[in-house]
Protein backbone atom coordinates (compact mmCIF):
# COMPACT_ATOMS: atom_id res chain seq x y z
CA UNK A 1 -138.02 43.04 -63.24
CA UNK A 2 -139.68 44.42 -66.28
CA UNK A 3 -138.99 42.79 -69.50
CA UNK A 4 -137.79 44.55 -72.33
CA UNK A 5 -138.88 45.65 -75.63
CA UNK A 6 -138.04 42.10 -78.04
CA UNK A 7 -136.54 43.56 -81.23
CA UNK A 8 -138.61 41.45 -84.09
CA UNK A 9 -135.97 40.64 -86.21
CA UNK A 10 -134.31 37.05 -86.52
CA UNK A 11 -132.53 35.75 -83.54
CA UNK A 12 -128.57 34.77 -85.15
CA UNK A 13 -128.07 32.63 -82.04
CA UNK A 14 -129.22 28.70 -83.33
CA UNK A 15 -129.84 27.73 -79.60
CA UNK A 16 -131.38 30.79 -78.33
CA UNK A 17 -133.52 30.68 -81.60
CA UNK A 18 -134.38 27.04 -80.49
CA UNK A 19 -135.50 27.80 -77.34
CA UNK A 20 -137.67 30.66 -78.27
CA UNK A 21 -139.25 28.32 -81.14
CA UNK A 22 -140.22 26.23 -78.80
CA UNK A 23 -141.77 28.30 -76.38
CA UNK A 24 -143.69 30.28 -78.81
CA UNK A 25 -145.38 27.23 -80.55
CA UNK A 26 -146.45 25.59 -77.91
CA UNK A 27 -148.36 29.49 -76.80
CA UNK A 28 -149.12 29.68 -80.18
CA UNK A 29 -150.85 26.20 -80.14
CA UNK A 30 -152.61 26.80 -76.75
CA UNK A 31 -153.78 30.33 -77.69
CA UNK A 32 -155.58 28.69 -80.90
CA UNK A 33 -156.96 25.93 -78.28
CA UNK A 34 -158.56 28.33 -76.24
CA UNK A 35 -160.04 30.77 -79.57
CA UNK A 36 -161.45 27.06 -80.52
CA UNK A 37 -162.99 26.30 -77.33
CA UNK A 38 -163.83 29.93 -76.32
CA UNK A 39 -165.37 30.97 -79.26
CA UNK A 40 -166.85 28.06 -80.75
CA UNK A 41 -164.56 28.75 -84.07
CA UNK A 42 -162.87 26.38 -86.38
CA UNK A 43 -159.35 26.63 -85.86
CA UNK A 44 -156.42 24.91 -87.30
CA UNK A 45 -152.67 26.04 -87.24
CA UNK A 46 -149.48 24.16 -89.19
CA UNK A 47 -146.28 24.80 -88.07
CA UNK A 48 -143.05 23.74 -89.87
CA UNK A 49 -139.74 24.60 -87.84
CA UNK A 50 -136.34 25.48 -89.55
CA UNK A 51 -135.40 22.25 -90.07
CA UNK A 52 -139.00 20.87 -91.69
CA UNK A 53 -140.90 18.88 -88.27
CA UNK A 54 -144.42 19.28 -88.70
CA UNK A 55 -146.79 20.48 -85.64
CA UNK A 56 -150.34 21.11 -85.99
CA UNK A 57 -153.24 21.58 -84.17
CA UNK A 58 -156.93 21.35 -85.49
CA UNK A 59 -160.82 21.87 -83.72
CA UNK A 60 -161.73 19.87 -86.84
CA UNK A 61 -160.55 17.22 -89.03
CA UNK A 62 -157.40 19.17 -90.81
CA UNK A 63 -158.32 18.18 -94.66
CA UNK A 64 -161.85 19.61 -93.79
CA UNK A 65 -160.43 22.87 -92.90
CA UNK A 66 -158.36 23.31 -95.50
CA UNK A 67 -160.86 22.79 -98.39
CA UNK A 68 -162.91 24.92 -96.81
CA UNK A 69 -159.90 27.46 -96.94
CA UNK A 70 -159.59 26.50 -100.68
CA UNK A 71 -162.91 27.05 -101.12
CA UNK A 72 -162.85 30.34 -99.95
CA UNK A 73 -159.46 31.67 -101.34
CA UNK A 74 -160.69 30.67 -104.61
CA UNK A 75 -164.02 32.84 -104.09
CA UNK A 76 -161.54 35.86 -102.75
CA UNK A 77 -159.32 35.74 -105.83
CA UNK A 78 -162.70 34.89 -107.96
CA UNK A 79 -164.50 38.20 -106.52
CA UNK A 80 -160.89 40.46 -106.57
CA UNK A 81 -160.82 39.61 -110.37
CA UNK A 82 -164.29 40.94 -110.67
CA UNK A 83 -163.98 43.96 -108.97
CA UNK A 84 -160.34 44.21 -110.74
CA UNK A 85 -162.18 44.06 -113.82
CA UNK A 86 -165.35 46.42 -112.51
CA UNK A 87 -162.48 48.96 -111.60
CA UNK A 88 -161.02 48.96 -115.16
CA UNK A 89 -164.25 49.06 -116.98
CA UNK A 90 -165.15 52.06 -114.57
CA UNK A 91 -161.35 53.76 -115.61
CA UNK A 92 -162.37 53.32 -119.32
CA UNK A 93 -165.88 54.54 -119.05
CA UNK A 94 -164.67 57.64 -117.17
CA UNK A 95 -161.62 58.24 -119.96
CA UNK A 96 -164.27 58.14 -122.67
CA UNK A 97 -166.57 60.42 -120.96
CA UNK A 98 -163.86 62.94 -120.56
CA UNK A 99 -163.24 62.56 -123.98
CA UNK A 100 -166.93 63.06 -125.12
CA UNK A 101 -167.42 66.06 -122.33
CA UNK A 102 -164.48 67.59 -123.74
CA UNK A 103 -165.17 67.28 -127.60
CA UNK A 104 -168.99 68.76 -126.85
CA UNK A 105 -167.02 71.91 -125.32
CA UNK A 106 -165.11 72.52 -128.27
CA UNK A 107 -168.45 72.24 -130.16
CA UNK A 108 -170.00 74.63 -127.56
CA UNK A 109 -167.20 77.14 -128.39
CA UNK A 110 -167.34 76.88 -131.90
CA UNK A 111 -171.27 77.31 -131.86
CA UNK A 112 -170.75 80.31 -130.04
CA UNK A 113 -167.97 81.77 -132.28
CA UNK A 114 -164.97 81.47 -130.78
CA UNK A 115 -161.93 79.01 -131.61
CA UNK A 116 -163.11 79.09 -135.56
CA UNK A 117 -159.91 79.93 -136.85
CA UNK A 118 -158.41 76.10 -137.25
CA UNK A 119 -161.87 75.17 -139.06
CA UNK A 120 -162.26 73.86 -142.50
CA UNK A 121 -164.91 74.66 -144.44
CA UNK A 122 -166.29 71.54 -143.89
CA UNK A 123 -166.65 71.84 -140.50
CA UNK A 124 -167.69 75.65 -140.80
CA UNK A 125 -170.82 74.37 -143.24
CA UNK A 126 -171.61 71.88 -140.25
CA UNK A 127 -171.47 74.40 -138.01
CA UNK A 128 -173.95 76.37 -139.86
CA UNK A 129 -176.52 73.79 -140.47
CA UNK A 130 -176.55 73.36 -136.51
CA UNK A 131 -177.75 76.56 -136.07
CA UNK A 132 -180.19 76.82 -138.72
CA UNK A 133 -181.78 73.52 -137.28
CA UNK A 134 -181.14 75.23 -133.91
CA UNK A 135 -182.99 78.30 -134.75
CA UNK A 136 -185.61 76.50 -136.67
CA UNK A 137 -186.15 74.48 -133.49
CA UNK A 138 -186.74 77.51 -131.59
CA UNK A 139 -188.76 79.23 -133.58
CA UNK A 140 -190.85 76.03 -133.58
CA UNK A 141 -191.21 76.24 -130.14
CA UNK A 142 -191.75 79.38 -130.16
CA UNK A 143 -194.55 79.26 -132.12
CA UNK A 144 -196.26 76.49 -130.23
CA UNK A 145 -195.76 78.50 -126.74
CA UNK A 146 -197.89 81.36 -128.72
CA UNK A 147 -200.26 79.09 -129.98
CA UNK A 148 -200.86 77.65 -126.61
CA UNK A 149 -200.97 80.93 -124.71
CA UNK A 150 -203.84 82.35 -127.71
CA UNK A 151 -206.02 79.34 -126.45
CA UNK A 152 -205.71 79.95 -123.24
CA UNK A 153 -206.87 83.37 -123.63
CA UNK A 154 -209.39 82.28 -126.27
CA UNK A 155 -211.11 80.15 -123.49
CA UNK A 156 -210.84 82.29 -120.78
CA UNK A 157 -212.54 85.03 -122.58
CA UNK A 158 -215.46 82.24 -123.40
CA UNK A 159 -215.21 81.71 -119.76
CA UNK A 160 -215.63 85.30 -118.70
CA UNK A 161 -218.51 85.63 -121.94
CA UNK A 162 -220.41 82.78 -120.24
CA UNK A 163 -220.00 83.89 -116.69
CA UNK A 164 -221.53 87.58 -118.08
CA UNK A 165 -224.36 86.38 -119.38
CA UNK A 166 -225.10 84.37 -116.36
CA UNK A 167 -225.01 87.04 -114.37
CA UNK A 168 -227.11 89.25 -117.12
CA UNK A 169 -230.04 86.27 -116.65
CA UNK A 170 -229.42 86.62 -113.08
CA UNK A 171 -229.63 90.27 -112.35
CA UNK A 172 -230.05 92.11 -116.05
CA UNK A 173 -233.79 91.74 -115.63
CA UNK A 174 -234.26 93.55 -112.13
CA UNK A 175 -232.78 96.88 -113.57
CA UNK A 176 -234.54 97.19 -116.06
CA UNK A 177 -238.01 96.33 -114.30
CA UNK A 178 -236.41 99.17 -112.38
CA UNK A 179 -235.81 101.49 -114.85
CA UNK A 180 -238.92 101.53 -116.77
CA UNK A 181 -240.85 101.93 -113.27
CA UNK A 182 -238.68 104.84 -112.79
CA UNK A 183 -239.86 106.12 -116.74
CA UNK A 184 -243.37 105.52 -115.91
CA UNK A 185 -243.44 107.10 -112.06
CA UNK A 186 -241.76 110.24 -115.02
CA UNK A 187 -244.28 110.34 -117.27
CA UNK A 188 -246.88 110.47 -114.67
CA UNK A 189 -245.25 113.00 -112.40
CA UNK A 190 -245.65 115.30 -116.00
CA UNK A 191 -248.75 114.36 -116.85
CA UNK A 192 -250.00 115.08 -113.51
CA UNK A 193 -248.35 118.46 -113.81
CA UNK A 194 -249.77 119.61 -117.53
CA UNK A 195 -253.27 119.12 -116.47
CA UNK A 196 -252.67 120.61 -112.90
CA UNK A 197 -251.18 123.57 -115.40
CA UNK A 198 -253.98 123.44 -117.40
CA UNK A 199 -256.72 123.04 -115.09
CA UNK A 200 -254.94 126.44 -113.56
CA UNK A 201 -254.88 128.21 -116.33
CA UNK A 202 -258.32 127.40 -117.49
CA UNK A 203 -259.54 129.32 -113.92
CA UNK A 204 -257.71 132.72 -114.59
CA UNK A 205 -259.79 135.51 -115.55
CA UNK A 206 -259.06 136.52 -118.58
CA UNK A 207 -260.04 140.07 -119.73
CA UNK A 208 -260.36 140.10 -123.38
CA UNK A 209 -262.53 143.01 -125.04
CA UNK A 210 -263.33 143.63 -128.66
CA UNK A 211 -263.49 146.83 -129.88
CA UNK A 212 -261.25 150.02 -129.22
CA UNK A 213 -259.17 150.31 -126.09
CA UNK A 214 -261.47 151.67 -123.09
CA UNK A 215 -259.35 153.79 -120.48
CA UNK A 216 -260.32 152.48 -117.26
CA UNK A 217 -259.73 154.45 -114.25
């Protein structure tokens, strides 16, 4: 026969209530017998029934056990404090950096222009000296970027300068060997050619007569 479902709730009959105290302490006192022996654990259980009889069971001494239980509920409720207190620090940190967050968007808005209407005059001044210190700041920058960026070029052009002139030592002198053999192999070609000119025209027959034109026939 299968047993059925126990309802946990307290039993209103005293002897029925008796019965099943009895039966379940003395399981509940094996059961922590065998977890001791099983498992090599220290176990100890205290039982008071309803009308204040004591029954116990311990592995170990009983006083033992329970200030090492002491011991260790005092380090739980010691560390729970802690991170009781960890928690609410955290709670307050994160409430004032909403605060902060949200005050540095209304300045954000109001640096930009907008939301300028509830200002004083006071704050509108402020405002104004932020941005002048802003746009000083910038052009600061700004200036510096420039500055760096003109030496950069400045020694890359003393780079490329250098690297030219190495390779003017290197092949400048080649070219012009080059050229003035090519000037030379000129002048010689038309020196060559005036006297061969010459030397022709010195061997033409030249007819020249003094006197009145003779008719020749």
């Amino acid at each position: 026969m299968v047993r059925g479902k126990i309802e946990m709730k307290r039993i209103e009959n005293a002897t029925s209530r008796q019965v099943t105290f009895s039966k379940r302490r003395n399981g509940l006192l094996k059961k922590a017998f065998e977890l001791s022996v099983l498992c090599d654990a220290q176990v100890s259980v205290i039982i008071f029934s309803q009308k204040g009889r004591l029954y116990e069971f311990s592995s170990s001494d009983m006083q033992d056990t329970i200030k090492r239980y002491h011991k260790h509920a005092k380090a739980g409720q010691t560390n729970k404090i802690e991170v009781e207190e960890y928690v609410e620090q955290l709670k307050h940190e994160s409430t004032a950096m909403a605060k902060k967050i949200e005050n540095l968007e209304a300045s954000q808005r109001k640096l930009l222009g907008h939301g300028l209407d509830s200002c004083s005059v006071e704050e509108l001044q402020e405002i104004t000296g932020q941005l002048e210190r802003s746009v000083r700041k910038i052009r600061e920058r700004k200036a510096h970027l420039f500055a760096e960026q003109m030496e950069q070029l400045r020694a890359k052009e003393r780079l490329l300068i250098e690297e030219n002139a190495k390779l003017s030592e290197e092949f400048g002198a080649q070219p012009r060997q080059l050229l003035l053999q090519q000037q030379l192999s000129v002048e010689e070609k038309g020196a060559v050619s005036y006297w061969s000119q010459s030397s022709l025209s010195s061997e033409v027959e030249t007819e020249l007569f003094i006197g009145p034109p003779v008719t020749r026939c």
